[in-house]
N, C-alpha and C. Protein backbone atom coordinates (compact mmCIF):
# COMPACT_ATOMS: atom_id res chain seq x y z
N UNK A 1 -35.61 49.16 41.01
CA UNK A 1 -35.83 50.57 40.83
C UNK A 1 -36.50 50.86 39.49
N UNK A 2 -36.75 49.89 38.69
CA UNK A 2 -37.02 50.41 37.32
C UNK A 2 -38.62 50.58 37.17
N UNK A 3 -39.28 49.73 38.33
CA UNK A 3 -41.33 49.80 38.37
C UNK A 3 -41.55 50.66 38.61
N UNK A 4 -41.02 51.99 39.18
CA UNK A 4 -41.46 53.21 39.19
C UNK A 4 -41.00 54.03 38.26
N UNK A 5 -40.16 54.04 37.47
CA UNK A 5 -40.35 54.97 36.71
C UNK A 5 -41.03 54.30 35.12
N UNK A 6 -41.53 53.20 34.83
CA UNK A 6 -42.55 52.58 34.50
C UNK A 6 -43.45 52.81 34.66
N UNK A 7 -44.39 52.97 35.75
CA UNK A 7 -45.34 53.10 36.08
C UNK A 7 -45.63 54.82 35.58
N UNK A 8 -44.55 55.35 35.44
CA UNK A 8 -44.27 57.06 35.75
C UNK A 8 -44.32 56.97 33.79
N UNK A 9 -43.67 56.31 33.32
CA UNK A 9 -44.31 56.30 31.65
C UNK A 9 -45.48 56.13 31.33
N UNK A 10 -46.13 55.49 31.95
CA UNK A 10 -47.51 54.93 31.76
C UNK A 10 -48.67 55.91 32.13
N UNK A 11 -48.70 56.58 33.40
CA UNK A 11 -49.30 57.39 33.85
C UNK A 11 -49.27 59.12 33.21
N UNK A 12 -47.65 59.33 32.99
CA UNK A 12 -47.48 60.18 32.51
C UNK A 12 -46.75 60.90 31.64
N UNK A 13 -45.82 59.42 30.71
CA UNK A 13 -45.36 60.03 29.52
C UNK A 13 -44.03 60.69 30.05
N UNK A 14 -43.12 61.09 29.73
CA UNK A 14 -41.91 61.54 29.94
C UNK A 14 -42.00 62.26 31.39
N UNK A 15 -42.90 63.28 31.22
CA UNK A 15 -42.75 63.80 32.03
C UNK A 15 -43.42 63.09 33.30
N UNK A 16 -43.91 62.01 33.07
CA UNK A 16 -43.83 60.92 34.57
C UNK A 16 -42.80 60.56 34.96
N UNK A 17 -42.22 60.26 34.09
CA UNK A 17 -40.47 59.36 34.03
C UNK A 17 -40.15 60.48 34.68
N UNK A 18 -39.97 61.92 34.56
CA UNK A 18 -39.54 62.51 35.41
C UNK A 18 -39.38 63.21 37.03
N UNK A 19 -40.91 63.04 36.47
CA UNK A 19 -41.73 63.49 38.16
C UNK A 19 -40.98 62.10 39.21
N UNK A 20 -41.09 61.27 38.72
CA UNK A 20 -40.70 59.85 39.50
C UNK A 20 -39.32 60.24 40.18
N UNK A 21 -38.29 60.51 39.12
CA UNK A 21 -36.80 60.85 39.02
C UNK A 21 -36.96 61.36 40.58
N UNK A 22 -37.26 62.72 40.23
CA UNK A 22 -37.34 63.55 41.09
C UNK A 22 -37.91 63.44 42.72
N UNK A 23 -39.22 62.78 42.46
CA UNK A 23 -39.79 62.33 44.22
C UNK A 23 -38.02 61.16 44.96
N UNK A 24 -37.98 60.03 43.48
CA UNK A 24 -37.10 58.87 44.38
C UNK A 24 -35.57 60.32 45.04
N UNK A 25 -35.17 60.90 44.26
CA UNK A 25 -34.35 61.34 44.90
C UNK A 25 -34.22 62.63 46.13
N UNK A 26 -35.65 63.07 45.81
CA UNK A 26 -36.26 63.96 47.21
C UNK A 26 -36.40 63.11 48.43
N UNK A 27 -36.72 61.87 48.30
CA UNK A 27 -36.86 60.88 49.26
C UNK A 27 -35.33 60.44 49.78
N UNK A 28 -34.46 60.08 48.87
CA UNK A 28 -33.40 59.94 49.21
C UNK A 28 -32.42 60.59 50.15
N UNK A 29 -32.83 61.90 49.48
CA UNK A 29 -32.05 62.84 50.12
C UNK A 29 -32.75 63.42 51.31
N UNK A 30 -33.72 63.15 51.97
CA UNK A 30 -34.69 63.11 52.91
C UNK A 30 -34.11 62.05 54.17
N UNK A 31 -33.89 60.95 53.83
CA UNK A 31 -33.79 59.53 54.09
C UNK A 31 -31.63 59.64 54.57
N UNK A 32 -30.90 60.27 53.97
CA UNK A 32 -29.89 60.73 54.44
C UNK A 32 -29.75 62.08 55.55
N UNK A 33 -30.32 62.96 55.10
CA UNK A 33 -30.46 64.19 56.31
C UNK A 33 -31.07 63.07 57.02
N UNK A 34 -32.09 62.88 57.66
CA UNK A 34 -32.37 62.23 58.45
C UNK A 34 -31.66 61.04 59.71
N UNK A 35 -30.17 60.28 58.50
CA UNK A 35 -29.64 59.60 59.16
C UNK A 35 -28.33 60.26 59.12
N UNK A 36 -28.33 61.80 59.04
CA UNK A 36 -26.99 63.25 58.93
C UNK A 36 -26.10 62.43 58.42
N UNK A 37 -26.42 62.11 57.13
CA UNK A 37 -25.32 62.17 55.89
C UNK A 37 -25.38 62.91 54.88
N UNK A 38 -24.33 63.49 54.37
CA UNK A 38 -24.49 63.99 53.46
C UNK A 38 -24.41 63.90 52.12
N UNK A 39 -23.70 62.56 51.76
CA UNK A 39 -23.62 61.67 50.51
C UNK A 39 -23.53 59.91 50.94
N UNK A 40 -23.79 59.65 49.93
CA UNK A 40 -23.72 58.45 49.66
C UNK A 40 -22.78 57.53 50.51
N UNK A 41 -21.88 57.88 50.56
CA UNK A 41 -20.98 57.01 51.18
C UNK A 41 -20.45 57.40 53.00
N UNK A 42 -21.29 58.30 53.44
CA UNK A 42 -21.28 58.27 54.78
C UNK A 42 -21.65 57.35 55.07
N UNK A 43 -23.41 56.53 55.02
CA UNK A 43 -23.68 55.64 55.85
C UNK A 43 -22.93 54.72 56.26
N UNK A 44 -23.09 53.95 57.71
CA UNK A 44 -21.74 53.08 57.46
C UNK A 44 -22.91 51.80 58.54
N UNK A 45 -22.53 50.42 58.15
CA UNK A 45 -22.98 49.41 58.59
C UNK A 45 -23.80 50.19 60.49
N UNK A 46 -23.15 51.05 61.22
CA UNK A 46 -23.05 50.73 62.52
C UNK A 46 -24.50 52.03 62.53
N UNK A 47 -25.05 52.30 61.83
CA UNK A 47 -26.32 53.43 61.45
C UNK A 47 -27.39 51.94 61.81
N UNK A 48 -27.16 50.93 61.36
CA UNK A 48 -28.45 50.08 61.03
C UNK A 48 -28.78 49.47 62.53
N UNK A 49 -30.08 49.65 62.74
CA UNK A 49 -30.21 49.01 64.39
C UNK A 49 -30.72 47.81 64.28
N UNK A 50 -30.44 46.94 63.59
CA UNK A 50 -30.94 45.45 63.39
C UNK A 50 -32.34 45.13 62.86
N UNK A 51 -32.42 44.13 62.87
CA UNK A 51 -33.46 43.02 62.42
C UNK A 51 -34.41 43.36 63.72
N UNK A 52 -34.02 43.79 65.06
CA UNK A 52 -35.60 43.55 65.95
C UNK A 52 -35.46 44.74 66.55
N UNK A 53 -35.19 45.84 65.48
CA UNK A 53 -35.54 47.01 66.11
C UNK A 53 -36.67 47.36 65.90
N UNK A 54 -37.60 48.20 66.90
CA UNK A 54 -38.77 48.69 66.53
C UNK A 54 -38.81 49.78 67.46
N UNK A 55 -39.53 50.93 66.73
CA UNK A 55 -40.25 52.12 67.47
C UNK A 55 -41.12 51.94 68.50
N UNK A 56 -41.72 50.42 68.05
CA UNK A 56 -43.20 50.94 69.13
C UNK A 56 -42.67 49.92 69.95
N UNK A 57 -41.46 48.63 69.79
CA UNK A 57 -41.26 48.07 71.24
C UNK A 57 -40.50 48.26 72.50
N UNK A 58 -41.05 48.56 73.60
CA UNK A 58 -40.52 48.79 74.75
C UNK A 58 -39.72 47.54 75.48
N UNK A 59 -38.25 47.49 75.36
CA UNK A 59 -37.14 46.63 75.55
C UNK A 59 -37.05 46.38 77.14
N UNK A 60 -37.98 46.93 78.15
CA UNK A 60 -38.18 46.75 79.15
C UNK A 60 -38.82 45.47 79.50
């Protein structure tokens, strides 16, 4: 986690470091609604659909 807000010093000085802050945890919290949690410690092992899940394959 630390190459992006690196990259976010470099580009833009504190206030990169911040902008960064802010997208990783808009994403986060994007990335939970999505899997309807509402903190951290909802997810639970039985959310994850494995190693050969895919969108585009048809299991038929």
């Amino acid at each position: 986690m630390g190459r992006p807000y690196v990259w976010g010093l470099a580009v833009g000085g504190s206030t990169g470091v911040r902008d960064v802050g802010v997208a990783l945890r808009r994403e986060t919290e994007l990335a939970m609604a999505l899997l309807g949690a509402g903190k951290l410690a909802d997810p639970t092992p039985d959310l994850d659909p494995g190693p050969y899940f895919s969108a585009f394959h048809d299991p038929v």
